[in-house]
N, C-alpha and C. Protein backbone atom coordinates (compact mmCIF):
# COMPACT_ATOMS: atom_id res chain seq x y z
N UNK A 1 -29.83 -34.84 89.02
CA UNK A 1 -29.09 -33.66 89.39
C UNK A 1 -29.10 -32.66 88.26
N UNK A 2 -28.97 -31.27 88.37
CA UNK A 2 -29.15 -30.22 87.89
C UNK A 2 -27.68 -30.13 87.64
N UNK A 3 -27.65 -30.03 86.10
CA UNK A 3 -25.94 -29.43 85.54
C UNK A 3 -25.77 -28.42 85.93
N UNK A 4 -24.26 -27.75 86.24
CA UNK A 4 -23.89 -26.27 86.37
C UNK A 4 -24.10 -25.25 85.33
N UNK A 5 -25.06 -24.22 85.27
CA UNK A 5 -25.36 -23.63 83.49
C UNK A 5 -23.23 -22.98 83.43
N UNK A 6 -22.97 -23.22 82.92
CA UNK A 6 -21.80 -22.55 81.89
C UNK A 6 -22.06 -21.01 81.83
N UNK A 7 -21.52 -20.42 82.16
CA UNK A 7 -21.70 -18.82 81.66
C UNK A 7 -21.46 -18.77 80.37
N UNK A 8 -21.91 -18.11 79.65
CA UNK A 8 -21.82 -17.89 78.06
C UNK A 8 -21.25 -16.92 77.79
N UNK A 9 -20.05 -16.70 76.53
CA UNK A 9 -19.53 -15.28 76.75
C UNK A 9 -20.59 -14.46 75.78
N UNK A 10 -20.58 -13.51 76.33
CA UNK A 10 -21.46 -12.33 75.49
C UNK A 10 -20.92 -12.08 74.70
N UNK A 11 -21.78 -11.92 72.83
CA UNK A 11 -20.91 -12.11 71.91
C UNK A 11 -20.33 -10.63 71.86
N UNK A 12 -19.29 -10.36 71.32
CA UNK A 12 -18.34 -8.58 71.27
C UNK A 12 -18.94 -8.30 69.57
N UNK A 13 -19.56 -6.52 69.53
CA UNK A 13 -19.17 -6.33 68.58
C UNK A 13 -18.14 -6.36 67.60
N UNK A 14 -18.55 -5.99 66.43
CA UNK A 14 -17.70 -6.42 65.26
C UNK A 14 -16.55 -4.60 65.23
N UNK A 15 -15.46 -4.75 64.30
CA UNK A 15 -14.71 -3.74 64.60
C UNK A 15 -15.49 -2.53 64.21
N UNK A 16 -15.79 -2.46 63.03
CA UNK A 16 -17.03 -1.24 62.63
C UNK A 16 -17.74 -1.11 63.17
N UNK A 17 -18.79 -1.81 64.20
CA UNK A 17 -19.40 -1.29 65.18
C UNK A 17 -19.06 -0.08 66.49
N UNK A 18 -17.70 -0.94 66.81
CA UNK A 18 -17.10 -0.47 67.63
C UNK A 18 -16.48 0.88 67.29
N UNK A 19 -15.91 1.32 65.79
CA UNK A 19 -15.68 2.41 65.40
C UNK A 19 -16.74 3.43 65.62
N UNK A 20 -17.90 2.91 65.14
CA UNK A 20 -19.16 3.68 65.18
C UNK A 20 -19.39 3.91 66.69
N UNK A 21 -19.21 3.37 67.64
CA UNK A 21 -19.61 3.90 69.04
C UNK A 21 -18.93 4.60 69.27
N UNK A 22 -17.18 4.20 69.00
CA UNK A 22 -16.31 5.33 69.98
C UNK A 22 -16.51 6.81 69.06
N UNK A 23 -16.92 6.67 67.66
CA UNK A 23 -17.10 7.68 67.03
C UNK A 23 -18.27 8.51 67.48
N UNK A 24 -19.10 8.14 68.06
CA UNK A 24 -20.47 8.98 68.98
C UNK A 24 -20.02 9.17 69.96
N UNK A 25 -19.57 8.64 71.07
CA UNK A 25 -18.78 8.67 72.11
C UNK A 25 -17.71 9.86 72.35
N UNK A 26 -16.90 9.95 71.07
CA UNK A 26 -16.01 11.30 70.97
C UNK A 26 -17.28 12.29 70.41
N UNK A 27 -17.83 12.51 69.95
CA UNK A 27 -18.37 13.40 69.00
C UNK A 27 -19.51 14.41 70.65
N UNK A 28 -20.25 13.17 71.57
CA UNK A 28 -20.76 13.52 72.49
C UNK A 28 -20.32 14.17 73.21
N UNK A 29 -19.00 13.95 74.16
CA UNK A 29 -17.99 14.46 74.72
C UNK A 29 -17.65 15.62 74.49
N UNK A 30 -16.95 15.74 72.99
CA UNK A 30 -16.91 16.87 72.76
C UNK A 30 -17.95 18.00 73.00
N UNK A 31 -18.75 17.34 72.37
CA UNK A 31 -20.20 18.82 72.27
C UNK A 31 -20.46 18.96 74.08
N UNK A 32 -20.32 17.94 74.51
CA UNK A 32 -20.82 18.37 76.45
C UNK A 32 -19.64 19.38 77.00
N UNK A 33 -18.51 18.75 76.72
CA UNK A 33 -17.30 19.74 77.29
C UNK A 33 -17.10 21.09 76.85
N UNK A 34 -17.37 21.20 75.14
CA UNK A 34 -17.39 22.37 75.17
C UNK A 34 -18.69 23.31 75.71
N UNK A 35 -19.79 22.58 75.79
CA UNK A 35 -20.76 23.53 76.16
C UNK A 35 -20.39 23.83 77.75
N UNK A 36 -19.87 23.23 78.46
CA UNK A 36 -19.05 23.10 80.06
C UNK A 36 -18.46 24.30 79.81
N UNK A 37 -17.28 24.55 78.72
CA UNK A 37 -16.15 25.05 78.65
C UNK A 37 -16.69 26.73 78.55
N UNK A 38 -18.02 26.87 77.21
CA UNK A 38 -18.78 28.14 77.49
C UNK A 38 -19.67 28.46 78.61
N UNK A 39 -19.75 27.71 79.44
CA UNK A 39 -20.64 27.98 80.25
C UNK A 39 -19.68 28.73 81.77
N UNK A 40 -18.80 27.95 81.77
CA UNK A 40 -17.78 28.61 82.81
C UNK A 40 -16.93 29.51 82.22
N UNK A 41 -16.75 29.73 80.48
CA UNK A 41 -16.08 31.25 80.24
C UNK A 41 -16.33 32.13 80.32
N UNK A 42 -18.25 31.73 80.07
CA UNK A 42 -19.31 33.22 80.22
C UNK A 42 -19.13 33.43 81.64
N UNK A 43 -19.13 32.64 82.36
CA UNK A 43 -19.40 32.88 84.07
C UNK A 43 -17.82 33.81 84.65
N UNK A 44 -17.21 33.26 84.04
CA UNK A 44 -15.73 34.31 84.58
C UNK A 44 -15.77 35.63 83.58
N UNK A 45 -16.10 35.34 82.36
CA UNK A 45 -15.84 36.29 81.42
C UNK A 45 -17.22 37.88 81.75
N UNK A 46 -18.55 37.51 82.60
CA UNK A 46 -18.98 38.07 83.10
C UNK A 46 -18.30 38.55 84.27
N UNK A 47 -18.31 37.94 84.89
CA UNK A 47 -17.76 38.89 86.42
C UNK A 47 -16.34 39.46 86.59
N UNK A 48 -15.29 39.12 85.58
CA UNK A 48 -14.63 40.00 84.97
C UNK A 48 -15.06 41.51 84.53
N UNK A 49 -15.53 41.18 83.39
CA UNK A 49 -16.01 42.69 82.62
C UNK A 49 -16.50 43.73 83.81
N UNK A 50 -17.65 42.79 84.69
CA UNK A 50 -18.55 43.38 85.85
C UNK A 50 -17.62 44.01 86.23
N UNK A 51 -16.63 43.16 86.84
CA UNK A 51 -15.32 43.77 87.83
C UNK A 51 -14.61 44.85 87.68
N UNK A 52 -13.96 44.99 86.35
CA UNK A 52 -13.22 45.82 85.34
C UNK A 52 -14.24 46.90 85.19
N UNK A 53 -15.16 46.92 85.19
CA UNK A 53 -16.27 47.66 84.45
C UNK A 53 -16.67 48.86 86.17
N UNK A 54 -16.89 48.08 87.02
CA UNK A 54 -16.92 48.68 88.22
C UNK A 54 -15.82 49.57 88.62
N UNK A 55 -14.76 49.11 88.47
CA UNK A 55 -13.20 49.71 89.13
C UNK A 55 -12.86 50.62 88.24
N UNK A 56 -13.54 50.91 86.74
CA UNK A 56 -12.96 51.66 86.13
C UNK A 56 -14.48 52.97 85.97
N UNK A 57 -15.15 52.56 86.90
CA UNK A 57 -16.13 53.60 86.50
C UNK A 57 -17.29 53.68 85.40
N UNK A 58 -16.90 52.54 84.33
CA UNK A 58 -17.93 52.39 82.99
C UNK A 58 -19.08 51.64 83.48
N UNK A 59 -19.74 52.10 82.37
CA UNK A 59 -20.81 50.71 82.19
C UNK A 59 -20.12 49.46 81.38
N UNK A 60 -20.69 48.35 81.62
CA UNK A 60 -20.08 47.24 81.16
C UNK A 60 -20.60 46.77 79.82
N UNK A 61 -19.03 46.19 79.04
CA UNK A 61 -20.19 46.12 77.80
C UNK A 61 -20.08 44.35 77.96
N UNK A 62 -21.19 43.66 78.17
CA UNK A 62 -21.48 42.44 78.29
C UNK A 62 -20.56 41.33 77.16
N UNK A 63 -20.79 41.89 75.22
CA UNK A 63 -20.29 41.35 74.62
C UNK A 63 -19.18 41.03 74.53
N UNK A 64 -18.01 41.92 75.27
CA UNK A 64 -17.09 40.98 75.63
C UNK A 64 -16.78 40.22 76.02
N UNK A 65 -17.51 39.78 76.89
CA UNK A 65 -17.54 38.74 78.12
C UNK A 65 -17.67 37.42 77.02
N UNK A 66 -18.43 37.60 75.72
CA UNK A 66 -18.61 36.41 74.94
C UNK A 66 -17.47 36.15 74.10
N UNK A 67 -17.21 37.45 73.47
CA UNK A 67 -16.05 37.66 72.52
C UNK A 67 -14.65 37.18 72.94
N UNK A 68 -14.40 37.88 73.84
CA UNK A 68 -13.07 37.56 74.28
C UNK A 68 -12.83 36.58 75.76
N UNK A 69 -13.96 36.26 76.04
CA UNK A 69 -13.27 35.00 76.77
C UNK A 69 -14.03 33.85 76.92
N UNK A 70 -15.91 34.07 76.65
CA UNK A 70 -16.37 32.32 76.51
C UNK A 70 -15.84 32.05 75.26
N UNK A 71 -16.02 32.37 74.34
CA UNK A 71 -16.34 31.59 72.96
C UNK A 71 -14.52 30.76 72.48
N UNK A 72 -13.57 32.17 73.17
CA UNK A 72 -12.58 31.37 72.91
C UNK A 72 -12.02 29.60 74.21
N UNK A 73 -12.67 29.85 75.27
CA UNK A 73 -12.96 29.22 76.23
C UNK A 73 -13.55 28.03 75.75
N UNK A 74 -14.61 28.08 75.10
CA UNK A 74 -15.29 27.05 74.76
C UNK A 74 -14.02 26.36 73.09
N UNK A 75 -13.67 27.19 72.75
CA UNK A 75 -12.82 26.67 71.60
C UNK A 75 -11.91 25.77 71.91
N UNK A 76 -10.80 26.21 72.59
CA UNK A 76 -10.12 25.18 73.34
C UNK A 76 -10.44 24.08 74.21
N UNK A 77 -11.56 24.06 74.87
CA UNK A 77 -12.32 23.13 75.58
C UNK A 77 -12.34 21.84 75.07
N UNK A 78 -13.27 22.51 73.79
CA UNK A 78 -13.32 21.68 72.43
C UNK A 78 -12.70 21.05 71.84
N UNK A 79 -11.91 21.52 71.22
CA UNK A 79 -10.29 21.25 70.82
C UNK A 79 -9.70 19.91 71.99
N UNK A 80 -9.68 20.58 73.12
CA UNK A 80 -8.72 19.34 73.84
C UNK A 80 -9.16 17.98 74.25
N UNK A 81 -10.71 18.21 74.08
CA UNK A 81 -11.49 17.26 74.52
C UNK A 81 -11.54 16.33 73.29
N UNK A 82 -11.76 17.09 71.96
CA UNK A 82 -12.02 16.36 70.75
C UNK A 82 -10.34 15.29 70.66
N UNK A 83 -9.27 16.02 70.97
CA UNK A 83 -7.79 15.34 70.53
C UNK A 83 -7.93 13.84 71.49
N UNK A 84 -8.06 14.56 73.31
CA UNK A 84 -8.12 12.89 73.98
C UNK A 84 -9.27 12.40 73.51
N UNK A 85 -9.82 12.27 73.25
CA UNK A 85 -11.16 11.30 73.10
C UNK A 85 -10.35 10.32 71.77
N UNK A 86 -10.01 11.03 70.56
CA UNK A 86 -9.34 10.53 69.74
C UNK A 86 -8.01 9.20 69.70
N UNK A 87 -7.15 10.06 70.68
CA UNK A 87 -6.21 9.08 71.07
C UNK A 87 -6.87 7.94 72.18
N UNK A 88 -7.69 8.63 73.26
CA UNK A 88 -8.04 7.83 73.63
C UNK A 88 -8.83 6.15 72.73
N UNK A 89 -9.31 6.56 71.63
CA UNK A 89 -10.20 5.55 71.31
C UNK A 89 -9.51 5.06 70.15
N UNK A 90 -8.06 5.49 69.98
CA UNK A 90 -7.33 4.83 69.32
C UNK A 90 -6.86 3.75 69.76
N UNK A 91 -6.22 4.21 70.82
CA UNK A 91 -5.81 3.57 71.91
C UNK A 91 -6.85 2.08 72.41
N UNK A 92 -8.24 2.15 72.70
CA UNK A 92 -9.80 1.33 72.77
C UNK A 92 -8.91 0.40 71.14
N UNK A 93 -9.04 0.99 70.19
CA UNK A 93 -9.49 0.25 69.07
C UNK A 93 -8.31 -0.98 68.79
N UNK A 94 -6.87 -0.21 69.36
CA UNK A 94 -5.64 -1.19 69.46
C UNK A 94 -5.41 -2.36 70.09
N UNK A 95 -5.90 -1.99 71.66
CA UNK A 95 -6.08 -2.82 72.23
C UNK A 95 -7.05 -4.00 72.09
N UNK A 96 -8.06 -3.57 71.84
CA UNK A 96 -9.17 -5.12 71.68
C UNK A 96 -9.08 -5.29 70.11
């Protein structure tokens, strides 16, 4: 007769490993969300100006659209994404 194989546990990285992932892990996140975060500030922060720019009769000046609402858009994005990821993987590192 054929023994039952035993499942084997898969061995777990070591804690510094694990620092090192959640530390890429936040660092990734961040950089995707904020590029999310400019990509939908430019998109409102354009058709704003467009908008404003139409109703008031001007030509539009585009660089605002970067100035005053992606770039700060993308700042905070950034920002909030970088803080949870943090606690979050504090939180990862406590637990296991």
């Amino acid at each position: 007769m054929a023994s039952a194989a035993t499942p084997s546990a898969k061995p777990r990285p070591g804690w510094f490993v694990r620092c090192i992932m959640l530390g890429f892990r936040t660092l990734l996140l961040t950089l995707l969300f904020t590029a999310a975060g400019m990509a939908v500030g430019l998109f409102c922060g354009i058709i704003g100006t467009a908008t404003l720019a139409a109703i008031r009769g001007q030509h539009a000046n585009m660089a605002n659209a970067y100035w005053h609402v992606a770039i700060p858009t993308a700042v905070v994005a950034g920002t909030c994404t970088f803080l949870w990821n943090v606690v979050q993987s504090i939180k990862t590192l406590i637990k296991k």
